[in-house]
PDB file of N, CA and C in Angstrom:
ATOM      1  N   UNK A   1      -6.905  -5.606  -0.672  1.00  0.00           N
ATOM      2  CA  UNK A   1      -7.947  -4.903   0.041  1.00  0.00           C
ATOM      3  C   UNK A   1      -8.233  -5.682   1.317  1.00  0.00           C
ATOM      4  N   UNK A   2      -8.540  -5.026   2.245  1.00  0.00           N
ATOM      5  CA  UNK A   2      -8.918  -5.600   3.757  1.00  0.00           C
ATOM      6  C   UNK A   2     -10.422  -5.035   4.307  1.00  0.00           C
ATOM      7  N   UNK A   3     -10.548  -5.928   5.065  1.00  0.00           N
ATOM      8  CA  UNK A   3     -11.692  -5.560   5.542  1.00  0.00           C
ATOM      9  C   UNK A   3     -12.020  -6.062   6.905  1.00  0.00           C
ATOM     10  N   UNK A   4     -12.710  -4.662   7.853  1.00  0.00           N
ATOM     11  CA  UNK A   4     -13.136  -5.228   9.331  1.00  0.00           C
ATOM     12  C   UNK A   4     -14.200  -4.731   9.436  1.00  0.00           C
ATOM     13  N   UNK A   5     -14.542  -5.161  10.791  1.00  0.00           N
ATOM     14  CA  UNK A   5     -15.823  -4.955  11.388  1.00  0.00           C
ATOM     15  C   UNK A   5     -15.614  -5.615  13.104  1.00  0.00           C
ATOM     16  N   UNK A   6     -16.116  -4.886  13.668  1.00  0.00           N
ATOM     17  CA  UNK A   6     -15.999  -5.046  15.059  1.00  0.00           C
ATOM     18  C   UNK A   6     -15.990  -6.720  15.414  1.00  0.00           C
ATOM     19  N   UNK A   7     -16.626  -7.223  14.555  1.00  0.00           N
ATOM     20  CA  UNK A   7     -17.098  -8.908  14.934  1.00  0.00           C
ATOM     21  C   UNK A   7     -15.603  -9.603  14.693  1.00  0.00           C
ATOM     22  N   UNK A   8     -14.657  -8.954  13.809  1.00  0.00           N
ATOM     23  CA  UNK A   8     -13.756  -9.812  13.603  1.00  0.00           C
ATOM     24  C   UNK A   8     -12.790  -9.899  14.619  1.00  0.00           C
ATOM     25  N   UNK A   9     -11.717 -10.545  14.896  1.00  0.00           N
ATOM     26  CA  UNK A   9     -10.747 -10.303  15.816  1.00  0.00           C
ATOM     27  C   UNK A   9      -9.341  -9.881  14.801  1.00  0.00           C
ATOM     28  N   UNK A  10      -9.542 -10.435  13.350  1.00  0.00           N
ATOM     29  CA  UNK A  10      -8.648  -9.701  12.859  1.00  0.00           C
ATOM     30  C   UNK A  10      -8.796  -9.528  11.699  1.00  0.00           C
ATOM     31  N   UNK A  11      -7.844  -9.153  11.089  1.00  0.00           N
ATOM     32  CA  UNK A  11      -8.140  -7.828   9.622  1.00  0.00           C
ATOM     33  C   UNK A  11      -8.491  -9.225   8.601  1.00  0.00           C
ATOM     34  N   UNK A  12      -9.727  -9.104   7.384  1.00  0.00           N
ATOM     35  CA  UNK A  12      -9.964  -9.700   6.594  1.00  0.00           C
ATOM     36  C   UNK A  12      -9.219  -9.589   4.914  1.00  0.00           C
ATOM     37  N   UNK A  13      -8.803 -10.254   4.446  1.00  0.00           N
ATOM     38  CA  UNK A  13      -7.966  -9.872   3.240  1.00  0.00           C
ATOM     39  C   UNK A  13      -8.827 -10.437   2.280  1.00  0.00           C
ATOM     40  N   UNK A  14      -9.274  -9.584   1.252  1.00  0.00           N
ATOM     41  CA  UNK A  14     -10.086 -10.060   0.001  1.00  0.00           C
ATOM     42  C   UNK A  14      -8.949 -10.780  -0.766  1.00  0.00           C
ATOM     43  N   UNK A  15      -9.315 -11.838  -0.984  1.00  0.00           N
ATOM     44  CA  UNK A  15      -8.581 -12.633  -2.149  1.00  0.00           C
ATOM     45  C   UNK A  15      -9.630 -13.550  -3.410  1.00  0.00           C
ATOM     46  N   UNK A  16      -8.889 -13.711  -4.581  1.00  0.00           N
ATOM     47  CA  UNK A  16      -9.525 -14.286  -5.635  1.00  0.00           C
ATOM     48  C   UNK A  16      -8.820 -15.413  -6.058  1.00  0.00           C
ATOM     49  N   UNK A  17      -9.307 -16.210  -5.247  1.00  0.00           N
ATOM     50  CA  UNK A  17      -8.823 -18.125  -5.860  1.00  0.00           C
ATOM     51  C   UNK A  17      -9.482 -18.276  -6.933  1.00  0.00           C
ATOM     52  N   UNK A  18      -9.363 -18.617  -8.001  1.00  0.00           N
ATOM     53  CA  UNK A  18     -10.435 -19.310  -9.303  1.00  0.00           C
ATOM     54  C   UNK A  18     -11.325 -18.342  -9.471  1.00  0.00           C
ATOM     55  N   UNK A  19     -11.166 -17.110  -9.852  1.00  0.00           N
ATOM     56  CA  UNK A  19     -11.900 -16.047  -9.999  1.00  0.00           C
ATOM     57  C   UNK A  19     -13.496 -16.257  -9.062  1.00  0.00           C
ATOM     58  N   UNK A  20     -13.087 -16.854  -7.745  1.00  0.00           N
ATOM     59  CA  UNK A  20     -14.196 -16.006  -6.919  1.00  0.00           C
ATOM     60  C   UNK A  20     -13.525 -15.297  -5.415  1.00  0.00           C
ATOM     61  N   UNK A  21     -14.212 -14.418  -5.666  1.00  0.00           N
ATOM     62  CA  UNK A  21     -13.846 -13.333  -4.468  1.00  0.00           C
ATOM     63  C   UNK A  21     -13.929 -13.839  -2.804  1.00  0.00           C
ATOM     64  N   UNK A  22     -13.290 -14.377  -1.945  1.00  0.00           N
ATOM     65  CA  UNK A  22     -13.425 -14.584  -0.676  1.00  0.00           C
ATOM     66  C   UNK A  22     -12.597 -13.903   0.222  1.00  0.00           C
ATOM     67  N   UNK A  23     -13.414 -13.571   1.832  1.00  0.00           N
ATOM     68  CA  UNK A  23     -12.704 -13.163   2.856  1.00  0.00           C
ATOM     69  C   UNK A  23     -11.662 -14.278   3.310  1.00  0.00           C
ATOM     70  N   UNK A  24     -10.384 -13.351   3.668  1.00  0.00           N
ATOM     71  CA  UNK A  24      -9.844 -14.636   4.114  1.00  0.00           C
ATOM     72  C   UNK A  24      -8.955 -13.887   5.077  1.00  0.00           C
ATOM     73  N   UNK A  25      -8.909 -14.657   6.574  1.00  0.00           N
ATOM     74  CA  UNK A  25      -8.229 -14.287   7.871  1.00  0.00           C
ATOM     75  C   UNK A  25      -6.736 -13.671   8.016  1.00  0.00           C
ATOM     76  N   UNK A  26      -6.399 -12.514   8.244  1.00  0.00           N
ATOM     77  CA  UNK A  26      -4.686 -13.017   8.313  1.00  0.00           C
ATOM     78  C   UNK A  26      -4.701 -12.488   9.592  1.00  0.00           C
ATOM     79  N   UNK A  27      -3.145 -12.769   9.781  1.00  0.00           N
ATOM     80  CA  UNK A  27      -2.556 -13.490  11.539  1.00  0.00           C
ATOM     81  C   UNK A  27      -2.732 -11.595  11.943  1.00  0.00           C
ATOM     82  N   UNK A  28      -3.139 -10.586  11.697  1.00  0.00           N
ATOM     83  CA  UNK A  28      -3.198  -9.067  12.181  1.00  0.00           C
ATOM     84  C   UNK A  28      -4.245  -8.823  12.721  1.00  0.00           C
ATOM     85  N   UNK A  29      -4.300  -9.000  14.123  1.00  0.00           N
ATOM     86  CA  UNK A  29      -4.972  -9.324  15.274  1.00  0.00           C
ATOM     87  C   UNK A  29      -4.957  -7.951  16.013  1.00  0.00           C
ATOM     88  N   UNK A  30      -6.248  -7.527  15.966  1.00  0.00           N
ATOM     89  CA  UNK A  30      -7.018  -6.356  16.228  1.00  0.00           C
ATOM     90  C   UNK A  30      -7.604  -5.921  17.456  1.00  0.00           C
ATOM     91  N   UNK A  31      -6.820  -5.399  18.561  1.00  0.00           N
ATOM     92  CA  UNK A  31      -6.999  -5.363  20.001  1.00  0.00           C
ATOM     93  C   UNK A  31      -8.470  -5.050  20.128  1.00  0.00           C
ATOM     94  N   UNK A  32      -8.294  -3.483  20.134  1.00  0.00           N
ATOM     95  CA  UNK A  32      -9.565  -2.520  20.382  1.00  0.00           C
ATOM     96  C   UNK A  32      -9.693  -1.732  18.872  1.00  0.00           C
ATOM     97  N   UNK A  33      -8.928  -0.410  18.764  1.00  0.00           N
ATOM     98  CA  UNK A  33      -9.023   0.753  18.184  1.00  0.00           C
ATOM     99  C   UNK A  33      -8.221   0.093  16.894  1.00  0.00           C
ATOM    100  N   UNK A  34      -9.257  -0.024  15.700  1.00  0.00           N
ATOM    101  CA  UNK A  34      -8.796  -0.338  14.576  1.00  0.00           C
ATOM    102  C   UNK A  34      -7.961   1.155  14.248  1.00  0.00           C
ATOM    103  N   UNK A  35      -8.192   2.498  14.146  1.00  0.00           N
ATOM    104  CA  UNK A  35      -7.894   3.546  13.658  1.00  0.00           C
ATOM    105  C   UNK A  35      -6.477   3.515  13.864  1.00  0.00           C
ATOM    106  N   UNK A  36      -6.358   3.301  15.525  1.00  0.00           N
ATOM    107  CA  UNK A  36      -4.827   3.404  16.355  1.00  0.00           C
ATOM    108  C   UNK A  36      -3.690   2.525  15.582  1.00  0.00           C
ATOM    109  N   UNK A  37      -4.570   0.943  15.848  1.00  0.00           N
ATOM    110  CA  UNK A  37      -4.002   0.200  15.100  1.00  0.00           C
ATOM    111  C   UNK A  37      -3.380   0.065  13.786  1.00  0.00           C
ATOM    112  N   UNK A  38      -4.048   0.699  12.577  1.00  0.00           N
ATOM    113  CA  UNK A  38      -3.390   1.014  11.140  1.00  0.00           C
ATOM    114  C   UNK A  38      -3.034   2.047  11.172  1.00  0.00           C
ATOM    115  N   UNK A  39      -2.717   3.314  12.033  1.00  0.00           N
ATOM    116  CA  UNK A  39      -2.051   4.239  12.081  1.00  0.00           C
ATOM    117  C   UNK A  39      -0.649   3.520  12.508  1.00  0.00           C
ATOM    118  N   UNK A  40      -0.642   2.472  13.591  1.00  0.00           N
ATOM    119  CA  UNK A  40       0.665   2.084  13.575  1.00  0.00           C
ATOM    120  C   UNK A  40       1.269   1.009  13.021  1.00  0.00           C
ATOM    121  N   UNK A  41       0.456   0.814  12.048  1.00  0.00           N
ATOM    122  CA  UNK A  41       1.080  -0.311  10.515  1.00  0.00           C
ATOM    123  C   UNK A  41       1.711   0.292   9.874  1.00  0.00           C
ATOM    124  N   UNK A  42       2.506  -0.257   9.244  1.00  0.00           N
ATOM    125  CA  UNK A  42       3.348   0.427   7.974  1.00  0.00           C
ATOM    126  C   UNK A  42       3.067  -0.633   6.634  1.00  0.00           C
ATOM    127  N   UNK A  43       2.029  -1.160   6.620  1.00  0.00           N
ATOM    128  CA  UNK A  43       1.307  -2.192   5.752  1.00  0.00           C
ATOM    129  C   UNK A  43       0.377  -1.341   4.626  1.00  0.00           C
ATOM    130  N   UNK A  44       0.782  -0.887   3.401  1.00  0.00           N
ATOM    131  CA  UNK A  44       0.057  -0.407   2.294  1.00  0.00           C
ATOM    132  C   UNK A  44      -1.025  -1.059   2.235  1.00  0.00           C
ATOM    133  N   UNK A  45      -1.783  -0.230   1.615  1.00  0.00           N
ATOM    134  CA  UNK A  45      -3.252  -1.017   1.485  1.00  0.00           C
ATOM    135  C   UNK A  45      -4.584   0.000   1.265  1.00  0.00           C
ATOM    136  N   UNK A  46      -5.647  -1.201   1.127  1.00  0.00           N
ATOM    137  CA  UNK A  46      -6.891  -0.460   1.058  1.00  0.00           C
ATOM    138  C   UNK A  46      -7.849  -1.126   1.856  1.00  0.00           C
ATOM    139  N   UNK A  47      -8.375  -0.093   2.869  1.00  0.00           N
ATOM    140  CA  UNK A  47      -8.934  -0.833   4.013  1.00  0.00           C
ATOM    141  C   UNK A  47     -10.644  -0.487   4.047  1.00  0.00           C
ATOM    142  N   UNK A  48     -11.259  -1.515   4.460  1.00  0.00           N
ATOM    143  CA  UNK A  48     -12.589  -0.819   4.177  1.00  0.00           C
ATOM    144  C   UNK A  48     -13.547  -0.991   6.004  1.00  0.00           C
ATOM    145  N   UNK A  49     -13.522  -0.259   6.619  1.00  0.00           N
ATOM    146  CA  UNK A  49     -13.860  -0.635   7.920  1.00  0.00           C
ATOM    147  C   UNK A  49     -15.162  -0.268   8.067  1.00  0.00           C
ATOM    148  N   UNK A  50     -15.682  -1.239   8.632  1.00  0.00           N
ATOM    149  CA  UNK A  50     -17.502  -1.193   9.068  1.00  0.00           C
ATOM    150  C   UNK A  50     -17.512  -0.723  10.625  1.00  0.00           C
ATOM    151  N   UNK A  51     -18.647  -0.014  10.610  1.00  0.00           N
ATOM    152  CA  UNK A  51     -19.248   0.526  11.843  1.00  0.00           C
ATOM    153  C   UNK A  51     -18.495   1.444  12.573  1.00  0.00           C
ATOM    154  N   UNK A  52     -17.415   1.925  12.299  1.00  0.00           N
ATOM    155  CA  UNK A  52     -16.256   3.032  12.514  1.00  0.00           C
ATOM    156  C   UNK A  52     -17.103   4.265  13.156  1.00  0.00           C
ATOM    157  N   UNK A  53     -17.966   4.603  12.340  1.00  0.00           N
ATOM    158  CA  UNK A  53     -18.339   5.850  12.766  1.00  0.00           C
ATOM    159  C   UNK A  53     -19.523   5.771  13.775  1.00  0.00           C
ATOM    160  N   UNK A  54     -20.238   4.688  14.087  1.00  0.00           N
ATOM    161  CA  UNK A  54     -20.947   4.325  14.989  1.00  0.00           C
ATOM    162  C   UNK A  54     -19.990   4.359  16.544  1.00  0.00           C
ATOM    163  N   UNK A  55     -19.139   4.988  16.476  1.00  0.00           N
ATOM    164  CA  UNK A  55     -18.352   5.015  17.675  1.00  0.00           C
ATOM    165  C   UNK A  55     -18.661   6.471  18.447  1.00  0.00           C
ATOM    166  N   UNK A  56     -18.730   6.394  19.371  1.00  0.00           N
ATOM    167  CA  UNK A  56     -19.051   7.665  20.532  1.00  0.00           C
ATOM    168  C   UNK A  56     -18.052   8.731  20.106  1.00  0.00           C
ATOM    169  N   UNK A  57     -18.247  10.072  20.235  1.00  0.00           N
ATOM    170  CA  UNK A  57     -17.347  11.154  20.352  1.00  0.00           C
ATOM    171  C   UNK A  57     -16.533  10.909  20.400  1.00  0.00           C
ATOM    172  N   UNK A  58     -16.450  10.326  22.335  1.00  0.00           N
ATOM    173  CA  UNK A  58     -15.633  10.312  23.435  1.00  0.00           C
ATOM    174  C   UNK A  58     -14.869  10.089  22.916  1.00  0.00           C
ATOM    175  N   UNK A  59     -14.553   8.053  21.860  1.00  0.00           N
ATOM    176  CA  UNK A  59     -14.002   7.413  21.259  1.00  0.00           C
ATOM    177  C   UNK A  59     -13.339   8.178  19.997  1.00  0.00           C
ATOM    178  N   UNK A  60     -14.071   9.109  19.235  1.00  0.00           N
ATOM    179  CA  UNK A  60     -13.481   9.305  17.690  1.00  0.00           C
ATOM    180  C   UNK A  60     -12.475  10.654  18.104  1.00  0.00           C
ATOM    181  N   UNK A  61     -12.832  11.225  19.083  1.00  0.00           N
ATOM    182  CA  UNK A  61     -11.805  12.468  19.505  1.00  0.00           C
ATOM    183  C   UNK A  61     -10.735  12.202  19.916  1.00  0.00           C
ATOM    184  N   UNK A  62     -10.779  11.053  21.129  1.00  0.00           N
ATOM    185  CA  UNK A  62      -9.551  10.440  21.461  1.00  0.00           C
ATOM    186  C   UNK A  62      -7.918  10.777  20.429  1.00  0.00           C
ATOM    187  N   UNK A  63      -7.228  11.561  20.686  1.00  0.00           N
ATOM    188  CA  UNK A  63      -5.600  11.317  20.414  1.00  0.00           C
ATOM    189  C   UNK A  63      -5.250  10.023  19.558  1.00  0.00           C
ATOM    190  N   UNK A  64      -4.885  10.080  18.719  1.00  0.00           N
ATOM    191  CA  UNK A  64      -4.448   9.092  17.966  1.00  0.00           C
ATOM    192  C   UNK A  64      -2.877   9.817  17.340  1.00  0.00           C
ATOM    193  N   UNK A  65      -1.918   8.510  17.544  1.00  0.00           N
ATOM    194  CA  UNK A  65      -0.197   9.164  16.365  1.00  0.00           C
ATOM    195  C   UNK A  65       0.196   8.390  16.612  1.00  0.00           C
ATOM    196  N   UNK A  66       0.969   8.575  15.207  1.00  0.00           N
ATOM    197  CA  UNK A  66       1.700   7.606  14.498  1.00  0.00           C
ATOM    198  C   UNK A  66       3.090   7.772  14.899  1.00  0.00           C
ATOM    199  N   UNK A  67       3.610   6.358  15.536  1.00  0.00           N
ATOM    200  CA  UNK A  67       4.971   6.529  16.018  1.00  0.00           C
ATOM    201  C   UNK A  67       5.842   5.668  15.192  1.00  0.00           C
ATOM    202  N   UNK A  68       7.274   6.360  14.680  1.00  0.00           N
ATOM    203  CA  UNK A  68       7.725   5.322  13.689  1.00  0.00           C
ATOM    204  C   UNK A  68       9.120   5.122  14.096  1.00  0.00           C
TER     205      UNK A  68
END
């Protein structure tokens, strides 16, 4: 499972060392447009993104595709 939020610069990976749950950094470094961005991952997963919808129209209408 992953997790962002505008504050991060890149995607957070839930992991469980010694059965406790921590965020932990990986090297998937997050320009602007998280949406754009995991549309053009090919990285399975479960992503949980904060403040997404707090984004303007302008922003959520914007064109987004997946090029493979």
């Amino acid at each position: 499972m992953y997790v962002w939020n505008p504050g991060y610069s890149t995607l957070q990976q839930l992991v469980a060392p010694q059965e406790q749950i921590i965020l932990q950094s990986t090297t998937q470094t997050v320009e602007q447009d998280i949406l754009q961005f995991l549309l053009e991952q090919s990285k399975p997963g479960i992503y949980l993104l904060e403040e997404v919808l707090h984004s303007t129209v302008a922003e959520m209408s914007r064109p987004r595709c997946y090029n493979s």
